[in-house]
Protein backbone atom coordinates (compact mmCIF):
# COMPACT_ATOMS: atom_id res chain seq x y z
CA UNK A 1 8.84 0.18 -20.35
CA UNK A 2 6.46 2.90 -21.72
CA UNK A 3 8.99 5.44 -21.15
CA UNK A 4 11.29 3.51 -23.19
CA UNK A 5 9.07 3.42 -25.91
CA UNK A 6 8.70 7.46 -25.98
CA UNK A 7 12.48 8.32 -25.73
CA UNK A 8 13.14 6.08 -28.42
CA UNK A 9 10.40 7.75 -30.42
CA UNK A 10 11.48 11.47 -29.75
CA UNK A 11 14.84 10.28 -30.18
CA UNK A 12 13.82 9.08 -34.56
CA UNK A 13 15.05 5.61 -33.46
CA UNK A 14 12.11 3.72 -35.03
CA UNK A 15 9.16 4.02 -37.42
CA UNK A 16 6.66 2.12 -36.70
CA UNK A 17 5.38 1.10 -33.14
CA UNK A 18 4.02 -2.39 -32.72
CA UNK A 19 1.86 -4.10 -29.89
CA UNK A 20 -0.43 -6.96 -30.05
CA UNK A 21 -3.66 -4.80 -29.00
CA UNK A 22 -4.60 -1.18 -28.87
CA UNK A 23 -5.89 -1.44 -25.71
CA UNK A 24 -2.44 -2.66 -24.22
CA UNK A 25 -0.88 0.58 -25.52
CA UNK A 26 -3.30 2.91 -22.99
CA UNK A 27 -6.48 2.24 -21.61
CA UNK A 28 -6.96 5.82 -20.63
CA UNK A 29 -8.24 7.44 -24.11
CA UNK A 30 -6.92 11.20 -23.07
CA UNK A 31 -3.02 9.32 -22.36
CA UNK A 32 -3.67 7.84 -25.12
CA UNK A 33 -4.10 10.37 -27.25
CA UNK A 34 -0.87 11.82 -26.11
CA UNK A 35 0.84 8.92 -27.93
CA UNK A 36 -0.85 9.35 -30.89
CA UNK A 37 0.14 13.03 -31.29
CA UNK A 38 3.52 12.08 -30.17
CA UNK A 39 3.73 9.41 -33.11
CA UNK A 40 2.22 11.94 -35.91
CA UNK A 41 4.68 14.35 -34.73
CA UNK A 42 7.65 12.17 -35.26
CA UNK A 43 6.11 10.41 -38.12
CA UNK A 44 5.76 6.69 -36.55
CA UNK A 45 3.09 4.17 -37.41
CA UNK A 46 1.12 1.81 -35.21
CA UNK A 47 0.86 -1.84 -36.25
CA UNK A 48 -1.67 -3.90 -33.86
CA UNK A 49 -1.22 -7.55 -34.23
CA UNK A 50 -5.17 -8.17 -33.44
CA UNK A 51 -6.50 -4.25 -34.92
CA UNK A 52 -4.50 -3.85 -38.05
CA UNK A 53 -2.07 -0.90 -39.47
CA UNK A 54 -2.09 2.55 -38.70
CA UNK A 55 -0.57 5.04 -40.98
CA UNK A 56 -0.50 8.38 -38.52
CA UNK A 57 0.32 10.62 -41.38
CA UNK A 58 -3.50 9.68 -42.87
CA UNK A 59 -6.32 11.60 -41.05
CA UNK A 60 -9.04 8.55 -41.71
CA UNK A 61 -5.90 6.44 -39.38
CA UNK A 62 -5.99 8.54 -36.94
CA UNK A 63 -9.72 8.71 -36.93
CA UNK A 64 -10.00 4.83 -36.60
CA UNK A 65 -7.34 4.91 -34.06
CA UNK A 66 -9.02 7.14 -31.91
CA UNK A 67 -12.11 4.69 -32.35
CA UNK A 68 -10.44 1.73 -31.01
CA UNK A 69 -8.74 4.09 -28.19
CA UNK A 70 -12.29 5.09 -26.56
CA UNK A 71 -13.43 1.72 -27.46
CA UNK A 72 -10.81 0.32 -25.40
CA UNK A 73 -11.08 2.85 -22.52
CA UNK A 74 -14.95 1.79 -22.18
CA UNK A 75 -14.37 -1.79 -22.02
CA UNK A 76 -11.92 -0.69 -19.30
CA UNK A 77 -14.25 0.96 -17.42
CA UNK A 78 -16.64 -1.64 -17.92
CA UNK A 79 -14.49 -4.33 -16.69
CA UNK A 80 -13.52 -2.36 -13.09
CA UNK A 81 -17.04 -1.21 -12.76
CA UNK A 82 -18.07 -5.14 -12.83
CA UNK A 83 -15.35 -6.30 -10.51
CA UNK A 84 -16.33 -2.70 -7.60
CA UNK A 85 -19.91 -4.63 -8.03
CA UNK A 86 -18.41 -7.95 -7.75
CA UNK A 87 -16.73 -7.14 -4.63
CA UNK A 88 -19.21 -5.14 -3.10
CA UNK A 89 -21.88 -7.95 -3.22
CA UNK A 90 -19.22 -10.21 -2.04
CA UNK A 91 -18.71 -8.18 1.04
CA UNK A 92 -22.28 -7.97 1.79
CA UNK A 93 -22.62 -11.52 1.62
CA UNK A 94 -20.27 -11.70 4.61
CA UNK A 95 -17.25 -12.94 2.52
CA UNK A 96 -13.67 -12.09 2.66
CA UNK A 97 -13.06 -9.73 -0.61
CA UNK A 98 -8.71 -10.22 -0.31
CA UNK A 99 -6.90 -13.73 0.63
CA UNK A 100 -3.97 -12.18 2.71
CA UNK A 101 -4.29 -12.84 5.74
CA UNK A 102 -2.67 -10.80 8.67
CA UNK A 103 -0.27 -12.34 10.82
CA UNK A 104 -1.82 -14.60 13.21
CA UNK A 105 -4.00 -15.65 10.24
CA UNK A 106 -3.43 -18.05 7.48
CA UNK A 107 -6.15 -18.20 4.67
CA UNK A 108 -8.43 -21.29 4.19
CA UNK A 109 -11.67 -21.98 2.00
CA UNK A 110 -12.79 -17.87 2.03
CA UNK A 111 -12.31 -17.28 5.37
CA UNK A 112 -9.39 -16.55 7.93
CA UNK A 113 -8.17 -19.08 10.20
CA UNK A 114 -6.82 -18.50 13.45
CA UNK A 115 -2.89 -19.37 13.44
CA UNK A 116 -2.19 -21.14 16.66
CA UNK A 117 1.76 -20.75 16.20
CA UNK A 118 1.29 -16.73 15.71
CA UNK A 119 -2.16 -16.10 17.92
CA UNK A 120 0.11 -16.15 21.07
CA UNK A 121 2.49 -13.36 20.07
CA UNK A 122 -0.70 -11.22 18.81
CA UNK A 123 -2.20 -11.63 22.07
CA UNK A 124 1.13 -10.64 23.92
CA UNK A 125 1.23 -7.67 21.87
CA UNK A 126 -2.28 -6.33 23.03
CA UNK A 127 -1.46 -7.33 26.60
CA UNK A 128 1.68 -5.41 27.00
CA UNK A 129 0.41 -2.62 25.06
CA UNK A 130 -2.50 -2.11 27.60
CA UNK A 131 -0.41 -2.73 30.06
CA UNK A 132 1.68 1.09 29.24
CA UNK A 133 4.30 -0.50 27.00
CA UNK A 134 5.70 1.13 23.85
CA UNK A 135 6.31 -0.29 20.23
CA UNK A 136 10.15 -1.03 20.90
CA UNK A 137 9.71 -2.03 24.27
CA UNK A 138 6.87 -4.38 23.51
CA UNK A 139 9.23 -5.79 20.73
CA UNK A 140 12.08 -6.37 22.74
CA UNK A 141 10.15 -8.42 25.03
CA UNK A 142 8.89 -10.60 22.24
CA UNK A 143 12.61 -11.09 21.42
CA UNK A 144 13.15 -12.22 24.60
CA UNK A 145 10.83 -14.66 25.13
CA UNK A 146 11.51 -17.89 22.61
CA UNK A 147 7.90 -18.99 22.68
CA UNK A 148 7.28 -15.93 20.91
CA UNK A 149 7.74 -14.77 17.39
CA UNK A 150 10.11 -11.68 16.86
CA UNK A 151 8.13 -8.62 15.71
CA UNK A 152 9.63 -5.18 15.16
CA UNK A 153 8.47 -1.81 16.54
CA UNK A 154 6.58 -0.82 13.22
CA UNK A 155 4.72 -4.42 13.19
CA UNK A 156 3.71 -4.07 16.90
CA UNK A 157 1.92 -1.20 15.77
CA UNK A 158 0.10 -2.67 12.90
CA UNK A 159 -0.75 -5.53 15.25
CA UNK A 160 -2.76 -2.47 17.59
CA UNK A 161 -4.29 -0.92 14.32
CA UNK A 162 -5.75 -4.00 12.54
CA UNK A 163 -9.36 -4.24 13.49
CA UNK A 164 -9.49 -8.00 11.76
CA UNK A 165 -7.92 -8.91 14.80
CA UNK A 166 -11.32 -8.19 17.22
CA UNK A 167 -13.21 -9.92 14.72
CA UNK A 168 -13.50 -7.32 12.78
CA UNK A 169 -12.98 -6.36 8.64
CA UNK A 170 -13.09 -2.58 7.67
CA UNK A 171 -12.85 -1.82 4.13
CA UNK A 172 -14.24 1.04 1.06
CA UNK A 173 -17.60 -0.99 0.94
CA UNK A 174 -18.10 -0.91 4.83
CA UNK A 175 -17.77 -2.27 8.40
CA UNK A 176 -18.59 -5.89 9.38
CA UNK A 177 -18.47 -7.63 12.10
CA UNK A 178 -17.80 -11.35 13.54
CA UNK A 179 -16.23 -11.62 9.58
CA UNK A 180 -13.40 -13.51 11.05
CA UNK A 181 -12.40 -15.46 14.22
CA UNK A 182 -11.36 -12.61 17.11
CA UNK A 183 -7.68 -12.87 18.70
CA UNK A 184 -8.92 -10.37 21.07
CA UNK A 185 -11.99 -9.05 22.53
CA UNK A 186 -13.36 -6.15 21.04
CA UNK A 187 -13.27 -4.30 24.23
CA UNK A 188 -9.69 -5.04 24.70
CA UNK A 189 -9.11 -3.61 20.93
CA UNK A 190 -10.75 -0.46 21.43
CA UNK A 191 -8.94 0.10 24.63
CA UNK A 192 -6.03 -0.16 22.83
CA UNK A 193 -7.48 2.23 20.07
CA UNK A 194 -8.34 4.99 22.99
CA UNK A 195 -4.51 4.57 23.98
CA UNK A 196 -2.92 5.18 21.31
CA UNK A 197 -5.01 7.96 20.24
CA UNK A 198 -4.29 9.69 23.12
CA UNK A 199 0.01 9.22 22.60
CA UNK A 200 -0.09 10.67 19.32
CA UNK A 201 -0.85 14.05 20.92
CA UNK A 202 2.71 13.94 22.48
CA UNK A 203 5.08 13.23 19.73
CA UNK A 204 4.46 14.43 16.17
CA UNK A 205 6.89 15.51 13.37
CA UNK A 206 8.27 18.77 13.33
CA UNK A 207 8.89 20.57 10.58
CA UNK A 208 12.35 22.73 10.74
CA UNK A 209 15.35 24.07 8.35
CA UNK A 210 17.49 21.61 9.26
CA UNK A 211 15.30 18.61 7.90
CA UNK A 212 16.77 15.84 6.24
CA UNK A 213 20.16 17.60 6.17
CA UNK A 214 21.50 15.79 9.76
CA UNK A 215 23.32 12.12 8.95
CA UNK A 216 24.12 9.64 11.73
CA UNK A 217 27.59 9.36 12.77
CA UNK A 218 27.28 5.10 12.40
CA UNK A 219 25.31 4.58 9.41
CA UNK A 220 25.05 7.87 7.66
CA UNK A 221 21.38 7.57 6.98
CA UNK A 222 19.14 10.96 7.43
CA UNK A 223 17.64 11.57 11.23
CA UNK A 224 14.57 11.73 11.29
CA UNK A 225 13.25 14.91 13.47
CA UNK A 226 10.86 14.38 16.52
CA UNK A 227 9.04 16.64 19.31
CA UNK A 228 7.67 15.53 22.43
CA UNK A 229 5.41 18.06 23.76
CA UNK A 230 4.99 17.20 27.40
CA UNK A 231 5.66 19.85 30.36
CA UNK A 232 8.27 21.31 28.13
CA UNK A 233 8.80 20.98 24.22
CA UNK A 234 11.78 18.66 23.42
CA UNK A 235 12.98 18.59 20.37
CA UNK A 236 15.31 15.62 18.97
CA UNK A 237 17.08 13.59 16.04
CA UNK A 238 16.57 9.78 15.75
CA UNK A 239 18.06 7.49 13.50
CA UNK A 240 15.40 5.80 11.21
CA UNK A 241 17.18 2.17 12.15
CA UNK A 242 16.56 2.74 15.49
CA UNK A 243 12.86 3.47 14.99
CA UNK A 244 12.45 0.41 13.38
CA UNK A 245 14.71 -2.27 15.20
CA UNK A 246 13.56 -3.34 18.67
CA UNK A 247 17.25 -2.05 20.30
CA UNK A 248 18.96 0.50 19.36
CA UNK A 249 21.10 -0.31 16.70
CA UNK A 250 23.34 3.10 16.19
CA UNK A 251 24.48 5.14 19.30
């Protein structure tokens, strides 16, 4: 890659760089610039299939290189400024602006459809989440029951985050509503929401000396520190694996 390219230069191990446009070289003028000085300094020329021949040891070359640099950095700019507008208007217009769909979702003609083979296990998820149920637990239930589809701990909990399942698409041009078909109700979402909020305030990181310097005996991967603050502050050690697999999968 581009790395590549700059070892081999500092390293005198060729004298001319070649690429079939400026503009795929950098499209950021002030990176780009970097390169140039980097190829004066070690005496290598630029050859551009499509913008011609470069001689870096020649002022009026660098000059013209420079040109076509900001040239290409503008017609960068222009470019994502057109596609921001692009998908702005298409998310006022009450279309999708992104064709992956979330689980329980598949994506047809613009829009979301409701998967009726992964709906079910979305549902399940809210219910036994409202219901007082953790991540893991709610997991290992879905593994237990064969009409529904396995999900670990760390998808359960993008399953309660995702807003598109209430109907709902939140993204950097805004909130809309009624976007896609709902799973859930809204209500039942935002109960969810208020729930989880309110765990988070009883187990949170904690940062100590011994931090990623504790293996586990099975699987030698770094514990991962935890503190519940309840009654009393406990402090523990978990293995990452077990975090993320429904059952425990190290003891």
């Amino acid at each position: 890659g581009y790395q590549q390219v700059t070892e081999r230069i500092q390293q005198r191990q060729c004298d001319v760089l070649c690429c079939y446009r400026l503009n795929r070289l950098h499209r950021n003028l002030k990176n780009a610039l970097k390169l140039m000085k980097l190829c004066q300094k070690y005496h290598v020329h630029i050859l551009s299939v499509h913008d011609g021949y470069f001689d870096m040891d020649k002022a009026f070359d660098r000059l013209k290189l420079n040109i076509f640099m900001s040239l290409a950095e503008l017609e960068s700019d222009n470019i994502g400024e057109q596609v921001k507008n692009g998908l702005r208007e298409k998310a006022k217009q009450g279309k999708l602006i992104t064709t992956h769909a979330p689980f329980g979702y598949h994506y047809q003609n613009g829009t979301f459809i409701i998967n009726n083979d992964e709906s079910p296990t979305v549902k399940a998820v809210f219910n036994y989440y409202l219901q007082g149920y953790g991540y893991k637990k709610i997991a290992q239930y879905l593994e237990d029951d064969n009409k529904l589809i396995t999900r670990k701990p760390y998808q359960v909990r993008n399953i309660i985050m995702n807003p598109n399942y209430c109907g709902r698409v939140i993204n950097q041009y805004g909130q809309y509503n009624n976007m896609v078909p709902p799973i859930v109700s809204a209500t039942k979402y935002e109960h969810a929401q208020a729930i989880r909020n309110k765990k988070q305030l009883h187990c949170i990181p904690s940062e100590n000396q011994l931090k990623q310097k504790i293996k586990c005996p099975c699987c030698d991967s770094t514990l991962t520190n935890m503190t519940i603050r309840k009654k009393h502050t406990l402090r523990y050690y978990i293995c990452p694996k077990n975090m993320n697999e429904s059952r425990f999968v190290c003891s």
